[in-house]
C-alpha atoms as a PDB file:
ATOM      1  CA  UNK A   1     -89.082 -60.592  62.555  1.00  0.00           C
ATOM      2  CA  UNK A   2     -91.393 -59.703  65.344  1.00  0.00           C
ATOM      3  CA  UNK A   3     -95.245 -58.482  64.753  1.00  0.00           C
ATOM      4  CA  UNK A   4     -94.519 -55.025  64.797  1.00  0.00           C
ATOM      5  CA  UNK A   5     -91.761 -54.975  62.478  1.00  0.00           C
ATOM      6  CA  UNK A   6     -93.924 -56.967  60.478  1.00  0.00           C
ATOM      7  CA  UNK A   7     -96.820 -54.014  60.129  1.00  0.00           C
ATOM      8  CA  UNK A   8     -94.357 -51.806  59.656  1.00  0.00           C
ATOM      9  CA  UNK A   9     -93.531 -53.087  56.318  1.00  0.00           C
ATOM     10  CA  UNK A  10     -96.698 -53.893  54.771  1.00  0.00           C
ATOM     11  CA  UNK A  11     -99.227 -50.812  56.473  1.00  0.00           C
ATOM     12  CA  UNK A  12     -97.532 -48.164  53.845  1.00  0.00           C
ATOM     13  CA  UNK A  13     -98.253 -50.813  50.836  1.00  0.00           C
ATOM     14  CA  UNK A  14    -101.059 -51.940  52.154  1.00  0.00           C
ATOM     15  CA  UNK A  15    -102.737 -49.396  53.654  1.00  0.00           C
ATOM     16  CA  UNK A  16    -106.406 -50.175  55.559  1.00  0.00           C
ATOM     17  CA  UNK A  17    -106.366 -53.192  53.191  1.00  0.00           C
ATOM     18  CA  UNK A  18    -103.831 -54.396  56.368  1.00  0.00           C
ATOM     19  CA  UNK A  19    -106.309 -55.241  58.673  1.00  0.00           C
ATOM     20  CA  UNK A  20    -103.777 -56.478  61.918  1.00  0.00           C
ATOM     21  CA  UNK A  21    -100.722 -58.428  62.596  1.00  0.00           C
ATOM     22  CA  UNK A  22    -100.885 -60.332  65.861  1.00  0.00           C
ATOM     23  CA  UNK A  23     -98.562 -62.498  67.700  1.00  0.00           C
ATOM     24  CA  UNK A  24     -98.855 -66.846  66.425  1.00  0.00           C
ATOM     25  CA  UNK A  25     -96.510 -69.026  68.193  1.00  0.00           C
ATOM     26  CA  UNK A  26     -93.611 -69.949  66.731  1.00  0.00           C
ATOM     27  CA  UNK A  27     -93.867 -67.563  63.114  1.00  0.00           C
ATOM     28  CA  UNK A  28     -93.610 -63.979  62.294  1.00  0.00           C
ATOM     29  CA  UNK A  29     -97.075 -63.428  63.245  1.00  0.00           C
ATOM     30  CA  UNK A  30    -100.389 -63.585  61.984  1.00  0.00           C
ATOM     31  CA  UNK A  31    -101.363 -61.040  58.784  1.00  0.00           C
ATOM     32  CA  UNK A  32    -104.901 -60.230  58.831  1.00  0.00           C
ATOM     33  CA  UNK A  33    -105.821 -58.791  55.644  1.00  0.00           C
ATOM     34  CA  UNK A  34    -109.058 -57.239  53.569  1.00  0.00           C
ATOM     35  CA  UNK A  35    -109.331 -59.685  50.187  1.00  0.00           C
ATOM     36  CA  UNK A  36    -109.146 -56.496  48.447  1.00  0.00           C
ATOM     37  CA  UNK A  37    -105.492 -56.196  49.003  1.00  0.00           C
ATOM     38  CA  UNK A  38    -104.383 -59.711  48.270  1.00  0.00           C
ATOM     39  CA  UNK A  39    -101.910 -59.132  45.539  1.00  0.00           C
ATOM     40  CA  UNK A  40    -100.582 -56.674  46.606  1.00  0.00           C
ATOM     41  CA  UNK A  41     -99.807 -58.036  50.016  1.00  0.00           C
ATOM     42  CA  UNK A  42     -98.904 -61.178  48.372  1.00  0.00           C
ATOM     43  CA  UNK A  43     -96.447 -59.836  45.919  1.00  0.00           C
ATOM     44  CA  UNK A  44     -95.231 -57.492  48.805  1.00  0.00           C
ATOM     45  CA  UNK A  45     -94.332 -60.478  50.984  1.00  0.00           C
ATOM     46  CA  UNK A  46     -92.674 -62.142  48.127  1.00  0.00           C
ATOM     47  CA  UNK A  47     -90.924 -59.306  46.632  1.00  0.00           C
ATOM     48  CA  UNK A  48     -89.694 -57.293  49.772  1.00  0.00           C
ATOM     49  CA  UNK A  49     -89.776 -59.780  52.152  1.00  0.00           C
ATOM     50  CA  UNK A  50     -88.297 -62.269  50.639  1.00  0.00           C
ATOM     51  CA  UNK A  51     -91.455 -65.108  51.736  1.00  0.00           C
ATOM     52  CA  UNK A  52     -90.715 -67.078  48.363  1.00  0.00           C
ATOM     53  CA  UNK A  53     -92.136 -70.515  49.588  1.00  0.00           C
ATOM     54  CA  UNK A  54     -95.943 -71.037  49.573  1.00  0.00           C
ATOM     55  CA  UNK A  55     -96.315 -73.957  52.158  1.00  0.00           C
ATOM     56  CA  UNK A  56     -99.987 -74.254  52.301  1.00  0.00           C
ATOM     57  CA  UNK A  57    -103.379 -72.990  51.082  1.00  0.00           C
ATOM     58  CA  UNK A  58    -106.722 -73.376  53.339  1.00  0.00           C
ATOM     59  CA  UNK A  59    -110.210 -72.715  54.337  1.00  0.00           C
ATOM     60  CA  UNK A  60    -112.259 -72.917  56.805  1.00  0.00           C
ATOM     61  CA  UNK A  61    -116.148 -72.631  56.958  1.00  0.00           C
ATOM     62  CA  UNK A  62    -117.526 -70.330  60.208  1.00  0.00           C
ATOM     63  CA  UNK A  63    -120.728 -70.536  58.936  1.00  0.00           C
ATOM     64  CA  UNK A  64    -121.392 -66.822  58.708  1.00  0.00           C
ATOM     65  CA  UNK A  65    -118.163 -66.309  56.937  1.00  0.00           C
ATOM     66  CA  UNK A  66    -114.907 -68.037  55.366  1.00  0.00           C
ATOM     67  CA  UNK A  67    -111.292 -67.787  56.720  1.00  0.00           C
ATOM     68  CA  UNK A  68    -108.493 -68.304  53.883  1.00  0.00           C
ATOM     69  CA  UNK A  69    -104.967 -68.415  55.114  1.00  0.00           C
ATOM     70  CA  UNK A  70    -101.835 -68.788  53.816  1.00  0.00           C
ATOM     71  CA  UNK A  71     -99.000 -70.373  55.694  1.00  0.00           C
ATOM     72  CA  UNK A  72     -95.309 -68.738  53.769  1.00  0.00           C
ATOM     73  CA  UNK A  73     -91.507 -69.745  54.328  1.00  0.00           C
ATOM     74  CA  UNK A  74     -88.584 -67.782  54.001  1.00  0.00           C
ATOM     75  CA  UNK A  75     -85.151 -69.367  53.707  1.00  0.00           C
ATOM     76  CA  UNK A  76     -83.640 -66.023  54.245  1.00  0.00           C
ATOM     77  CA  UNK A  77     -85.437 -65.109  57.456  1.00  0.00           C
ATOM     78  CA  UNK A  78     -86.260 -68.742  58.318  1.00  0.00           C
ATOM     79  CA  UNK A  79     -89.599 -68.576  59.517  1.00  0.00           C
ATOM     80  CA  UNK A  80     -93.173 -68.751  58.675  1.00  0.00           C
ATOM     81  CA  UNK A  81     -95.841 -66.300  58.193  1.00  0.00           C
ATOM     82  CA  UNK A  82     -99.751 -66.753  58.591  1.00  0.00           C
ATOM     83  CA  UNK A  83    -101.949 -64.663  56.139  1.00  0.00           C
ATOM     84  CA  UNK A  84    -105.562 -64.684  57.103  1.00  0.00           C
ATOM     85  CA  UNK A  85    -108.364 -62.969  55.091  1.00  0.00           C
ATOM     86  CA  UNK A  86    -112.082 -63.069  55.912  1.00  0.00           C
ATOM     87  CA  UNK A  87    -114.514 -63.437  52.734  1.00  0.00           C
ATOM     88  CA  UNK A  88    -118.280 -63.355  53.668  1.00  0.00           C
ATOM     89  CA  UNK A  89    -119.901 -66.467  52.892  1.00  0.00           C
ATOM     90  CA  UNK A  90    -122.722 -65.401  50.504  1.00  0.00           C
ATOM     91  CA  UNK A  91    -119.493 -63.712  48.339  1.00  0.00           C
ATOM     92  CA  UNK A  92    -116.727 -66.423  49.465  1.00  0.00           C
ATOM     93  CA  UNK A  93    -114.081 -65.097  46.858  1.00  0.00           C
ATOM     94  CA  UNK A  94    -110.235 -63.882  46.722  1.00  0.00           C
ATOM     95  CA  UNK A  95    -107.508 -63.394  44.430  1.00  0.00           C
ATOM     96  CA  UNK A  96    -105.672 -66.775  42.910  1.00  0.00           C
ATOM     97  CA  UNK A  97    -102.060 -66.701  44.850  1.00  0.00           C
ATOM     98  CA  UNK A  98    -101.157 -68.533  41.833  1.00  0.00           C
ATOM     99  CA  UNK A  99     -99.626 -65.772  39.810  1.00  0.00           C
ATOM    100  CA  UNK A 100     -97.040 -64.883  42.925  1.00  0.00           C
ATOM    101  CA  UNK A 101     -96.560 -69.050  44.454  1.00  0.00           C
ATOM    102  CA  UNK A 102     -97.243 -71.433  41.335  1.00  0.00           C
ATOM    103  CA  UNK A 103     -97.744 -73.793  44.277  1.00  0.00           C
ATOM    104  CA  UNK A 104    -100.827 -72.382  45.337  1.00  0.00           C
ATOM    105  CA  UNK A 105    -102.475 -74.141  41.896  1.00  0.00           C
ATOM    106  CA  UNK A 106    -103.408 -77.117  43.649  1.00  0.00           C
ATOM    107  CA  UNK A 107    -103.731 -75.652  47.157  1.00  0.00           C
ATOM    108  CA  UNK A 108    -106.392 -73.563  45.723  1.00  0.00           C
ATOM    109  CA  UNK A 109    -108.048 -76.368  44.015  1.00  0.00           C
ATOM    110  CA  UNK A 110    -108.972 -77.852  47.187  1.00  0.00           C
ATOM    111  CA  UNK A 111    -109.746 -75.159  49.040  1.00  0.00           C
ATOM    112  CA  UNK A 112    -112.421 -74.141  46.290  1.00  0.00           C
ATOM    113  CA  UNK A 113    -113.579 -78.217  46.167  1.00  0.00           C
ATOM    114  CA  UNK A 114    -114.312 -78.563  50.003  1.00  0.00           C
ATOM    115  CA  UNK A 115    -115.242 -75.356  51.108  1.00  0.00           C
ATOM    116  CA  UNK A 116    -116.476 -73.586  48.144  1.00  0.00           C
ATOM    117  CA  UNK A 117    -113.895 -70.527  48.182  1.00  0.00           C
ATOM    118  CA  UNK A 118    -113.633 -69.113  44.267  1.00  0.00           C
ATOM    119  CA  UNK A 119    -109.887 -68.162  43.665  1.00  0.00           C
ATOM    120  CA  UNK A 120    -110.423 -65.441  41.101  1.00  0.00           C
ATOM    121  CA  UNK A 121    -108.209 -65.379  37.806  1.00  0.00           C
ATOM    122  CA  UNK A 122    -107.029 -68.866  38.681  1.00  0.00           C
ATOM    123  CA  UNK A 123    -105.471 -70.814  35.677  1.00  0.00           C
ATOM    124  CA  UNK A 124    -107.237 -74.428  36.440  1.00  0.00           C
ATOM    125  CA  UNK A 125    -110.159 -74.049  39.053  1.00  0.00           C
ATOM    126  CA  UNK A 126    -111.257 -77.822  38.425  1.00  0.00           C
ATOM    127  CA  UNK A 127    -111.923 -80.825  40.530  1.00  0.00           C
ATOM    128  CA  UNK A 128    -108.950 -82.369  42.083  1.00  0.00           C
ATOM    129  CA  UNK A 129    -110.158 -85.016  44.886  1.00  0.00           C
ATOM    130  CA  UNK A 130    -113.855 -85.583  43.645  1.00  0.00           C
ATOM    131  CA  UNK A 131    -115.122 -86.317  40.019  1.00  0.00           C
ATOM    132  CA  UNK A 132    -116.265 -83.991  37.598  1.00  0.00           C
ATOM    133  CA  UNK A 133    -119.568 -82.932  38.149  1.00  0.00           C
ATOM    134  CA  UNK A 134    -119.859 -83.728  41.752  1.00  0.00           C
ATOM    135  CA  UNK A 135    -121.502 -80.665  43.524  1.00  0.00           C
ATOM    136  CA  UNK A 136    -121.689 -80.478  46.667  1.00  0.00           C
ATOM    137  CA  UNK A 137    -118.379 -78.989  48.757  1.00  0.00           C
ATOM    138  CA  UNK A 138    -117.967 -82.147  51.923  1.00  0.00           C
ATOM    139  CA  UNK A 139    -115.989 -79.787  53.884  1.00  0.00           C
ATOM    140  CA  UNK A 140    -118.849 -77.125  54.168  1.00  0.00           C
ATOM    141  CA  UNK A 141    -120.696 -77.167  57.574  1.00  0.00           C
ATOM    142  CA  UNK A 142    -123.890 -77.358  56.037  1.00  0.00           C
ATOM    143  CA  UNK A 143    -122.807 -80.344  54.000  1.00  0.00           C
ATOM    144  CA  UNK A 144    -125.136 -82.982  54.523  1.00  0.00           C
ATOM    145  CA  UNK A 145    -124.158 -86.830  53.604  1.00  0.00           C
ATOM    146  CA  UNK A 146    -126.853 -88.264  51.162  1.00  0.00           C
ATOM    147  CA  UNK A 147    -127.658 -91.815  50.375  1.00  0.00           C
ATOM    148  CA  UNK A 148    -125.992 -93.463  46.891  1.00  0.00           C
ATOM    149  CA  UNK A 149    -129.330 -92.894  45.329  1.00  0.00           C
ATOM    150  CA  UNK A 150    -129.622 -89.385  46.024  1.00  0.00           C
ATOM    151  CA  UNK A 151    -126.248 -88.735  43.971  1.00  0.00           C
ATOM    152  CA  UNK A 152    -126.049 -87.923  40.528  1.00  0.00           C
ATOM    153  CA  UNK A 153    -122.161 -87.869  39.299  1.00  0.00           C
ATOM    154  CA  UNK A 154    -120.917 -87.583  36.260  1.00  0.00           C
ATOM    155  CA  UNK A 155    -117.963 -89.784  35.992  1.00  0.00           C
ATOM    156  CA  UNK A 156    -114.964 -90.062  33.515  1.00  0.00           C
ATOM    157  CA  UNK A 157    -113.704 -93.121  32.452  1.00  0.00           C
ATOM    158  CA  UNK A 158    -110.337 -93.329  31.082  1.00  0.00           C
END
Protein backbone atom coordinates (compact mmCIF):
# COMPACT_ATOMS: atom_id res chain seq x y z
CA UNK A 1 0.00 0.00 0.00
CA UNK A 2 1.61 3.24 -0.90
CA UNK A 3 1.10 6.67 1.27
CA UNK A 4 -1.56 7.92 -0.70
CA UNK A 5 -3.65 4.98 -0.79
CA UNK A 6 -3.05 4.93 2.71
CA UNK A 7 -4.87 8.59 3.39
CA UNK A 8 -7.29 7.66 1.28
CA UNK A 9 -8.67 5.18 3.60
CA UNK A 10 -8.45 6.68 6.88
CA UNK A 11 -9.11 10.85 5.90
CA UNK A 12 -13.10 9.99 5.52
CA UNK A 13 -12.96 8.11 9.13
CA UNK A 14 -10.72 10.17 10.40
CA UNK A 15 -11.28 13.33 9.28
CA UNK A 16 -8.74 16.45 10.52
CA UNK A 17 -8.07 14.02 13.40
CA UNK A 18 -5.63 12.53 10.27
CA UNK A 19 -3.02 14.83 10.55
CA UNK A 20 -0.51 13.36 7.39
CA UNK A 21 0.75 10.20 5.96
CA UNK A 22 4.30 10.48 4.68
CA UNK A 23 6.62 8.19 2.99
CA UNK A 24 9.05 5.71 5.92
CA UNK A 25 11.33 3.37 4.28
CA UNK A 26 10.49 0.12 3.94
CA UNK A 27 6.44 0.29 5.50
CA UNK A 28 3.22 1.67 4.34
CA UNK A 29 4.12 4.99 5.52
CA UNK A 30 4.08 7.04 8.42
CA UNK A 31 0.33 8.00 10.05
CA UNK A 32 0.47 11.19 11.78
CA UNK A 33 -2.47 11.54 13.85
CA UNK A 34 -4.31 14.14 16.51
CA UNK A 35 -4.65 11.89 20.02
CA UNK A 36 -8.16 12.80 19.70
CA UNK A 37 -8.75 10.30 17.02
CA UNK A 38 -6.86 7.35 18.38
CA UNK A 39 -9.55 4.77 18.50
CA UNK A 40 -10.93 5.39 15.92
CA UNK A 41 -7.87 5.28 13.75
CA UNK A 42 -6.80 2.36 15.69
CA UNK A 43 -9.87 0.29 15.30
CA UNK A 44 -9.96 1.57 11.61
CA UNK A 45 -6.54 0.08 10.90
CA UNK A 46 -7.49 -3.08 12.56
CA UNK A 47 -10.90 -3.49 11.30
CA UNK A 48 -10.59 -2.29 7.57
CA UNK A 49 -7.20 -2.69 7.09
CA UNK A 50 -6.65 -5.67 8.32
CA UNK A 51 -3.22 -4.30 10.69
CA UNK A 52 -4.10 -7.09 13.38
CA UNK A 53 -0.50 -7.34 14.89
CA UNK A 54 0.63 -4.65 17.40
CA UNK A 55 4.53 -4.98 17.14
CA UNK A 56 5.57 -2.22 19.36
CA UNK A 57 4.53 0.65 21.65
CA UNK A 58 6.94 3.84 22.29
CA UNK A 59 7.79 7.25 23.40
CA UNK A 60 9.95 9.61 23.04
CA UNK A 61 10.61 12.84 25.13
CA UNK A 62 11.30 16.25 22.75
CA UNK A 63 11.27 18.19 25.61
CA UNK A 64 8.52 20.56 24.54
CA UNK A 65 6.35 17.69 23.59
CA UNK A 66 5.96 13.70 23.47
CA UNK A 67 5.93 11.50 20.29
CA UNK A 68 3.92 8.05 20.77
CA UNK A 69 4.09 5.68 17.88
CA UNK A 70 2.90 2.59 17.06
CA UNK A 71 4.72 0.22 14.79
CA UNK A 72 1.54 -2.48 13.19
CA UNK A 73 1.88 -5.76 10.98
CA UNK A 74 -0.36 -7.13 8.61
CA UNK A 75 -0.07 -10.73 7.45
CA UNK A 76 -2.48 -9.98 4.74
CA UNK A 77 -0.71 -6.98 3.24
CA UNK A 78 2.68 -7.93 4.72
CA UNK A 79 4.00 -4.82 5.83
CA UNK A 80 4.30 -2.42 8.60
CA UNK A 81 2.72 0.76 9.45
CA UNK A 82 4.09 3.71 11.71
CA UNK A 83 1.40 5.64 13.77
CA UNK A 84 2.76 8.78 15.27
CA UNK A 85 0.75 11.15 17.56
CA UNK A 86 2.10 14.28 19.26
CA UNK A 87 0.79 14.87 23.01
CA UNK A 88 2.09 18.17 24.59
CA UNK A 89 4.20 17.54 27.43
CA UNK A 90 2.43 19.45 30.26
CA UNK A 91 -0.86 17.06 29.07
CA UNK A 92 1.31 13.89 27.84
CA UNK A 93 -1.88 11.60 27.45
CA UNK A 94 -3.63 9.19 24.72
CA UNK A 95 -6.02 6.52 24.44
CA UNK A 96 -4.88 2.80 25.84
CA UNK A 97 -4.40 0.71 22.35
CA UNK A 98 -5.19 -2.01 24.64
CA UNK A 99 -8.83 -2.47 23.90
CA UNK A 100 -7.98 -2.93 19.87
CA UNK A 101 -4.02 -4.94 20.36
CA UNK A 102 -4.16 -6.74 23.91
CA UNK A 103 -0.41 -6.55 23.25
CA UNK A 104 -0.15 -3.04 23.75
CA UNK A 105 -0.76 -3.88 27.82
CA UNK A 106 2.75 -4.09 28.49
CA UNK A 107 4.01 -1.84 25.67
CA UNK A 108 2.08 0.81 27.32
CA UNK A 109 3.36 0.04 30.68
CA UNK A 110 6.69 1.10 29.73
CA UNK A 111 6.07 3.76 27.77
CA UNK A 112 4.07 5.41 30.77
CA UNK A 113 7.22 4.14 33.32
CA UNK A 114 10.10 5.88 31.31
CA UNK A 115 8.65 8.66 29.73
CA UNK A 116 5.67 9.50 31.69
CA UNK A 117 2.93 9.10 28.80
CA UNK A 118 -0.70 8.26 30.68
CA UNK A 119 -2.53 5.62 28.44
CA UNK A 120 -6.09 6.56 29.31
CA UNK A 121 -8.71 3.71 30.19
CA UNK A 122 -5.81 1.28 30.42
CA UNK A 123 -6.64 -2.00 32.36
CA UNK A 124 -3.14 -2.24 34.47
CA UNK A 125 -1.14 1.15 34.28
CA UNK A 126 1.45 -0.18 37.00
CA UNK A 127 5.15 -0.48 37.28
CA UNK A 128 6.70 -3.06 35.13
CA UNK A 129 10.70 -2.51 35.10
CA UNK A 130 11.05 -0.36 38.39
CA UNK A 131 9.49 -1.03 41.91
CA UNK A 132 6.44 0.22 43.22
CA UNK A 133 6.68 3.54 44.35
CA UNK A 134 9.66 4.61 42.44
CA UNK A 135 8.88 8.11 40.88
CA UNK A 136 10.82 9.45 38.79
CA UNK A 137 10.42 8.39 34.76
CA UNK A 138 14.71 7.53 33.75
CA UNK A 139 13.85 7.91 30.22
CA UNK A 140 12.65 11.62 30.57
CA UNK A 141 15.25 14.23 29.39
CA UNK A 142 15.03 16.08 32.41
CA UNK A 143 15.69 12.97 34.44
CA UNK A 144 18.44 13.59 36.62
CA UNK A 145 20.47 10.51 38.33
CA UNK A 146 20.48 11.00 42.21
CA UNK A 147 22.74 9.50 44.76
CA UNK A 148 21.36 6.13 46.84
CA UNK A 149 20.60 8.47 49.64
CA UNK A 150 18.53 10.77 47.82
CA UNK A 151 16.05 7.76 46.91
CA UNK A 152 13.18 6.82 48.77
CA UNK A 153 11.57 3.39 47.26
CA UNK A 154 9.14 1.50 48.45
CA UNK A 155 10.00 -2.04 47.83
CA UNK A 156 8.00 -5.39 47.84
CA UNK A 157 9.31 -8.33 49.14
CA UNK A 158 7.90 -11.54 48.15
Amino acid sequence: MQPADLEAALRPKLGDRLLTVEPFARTAGRVRFRRDGALDLFRTMRDDLAYRHLSMVGAIDWVDHREVFYVLWSDERTEYVLLSADVPADDARIETASGVWPSANWHEREAWEMVDVLFDHHPDLRHLLTPDGYAFHPLLRSFKLHEPEELEVKTRHV
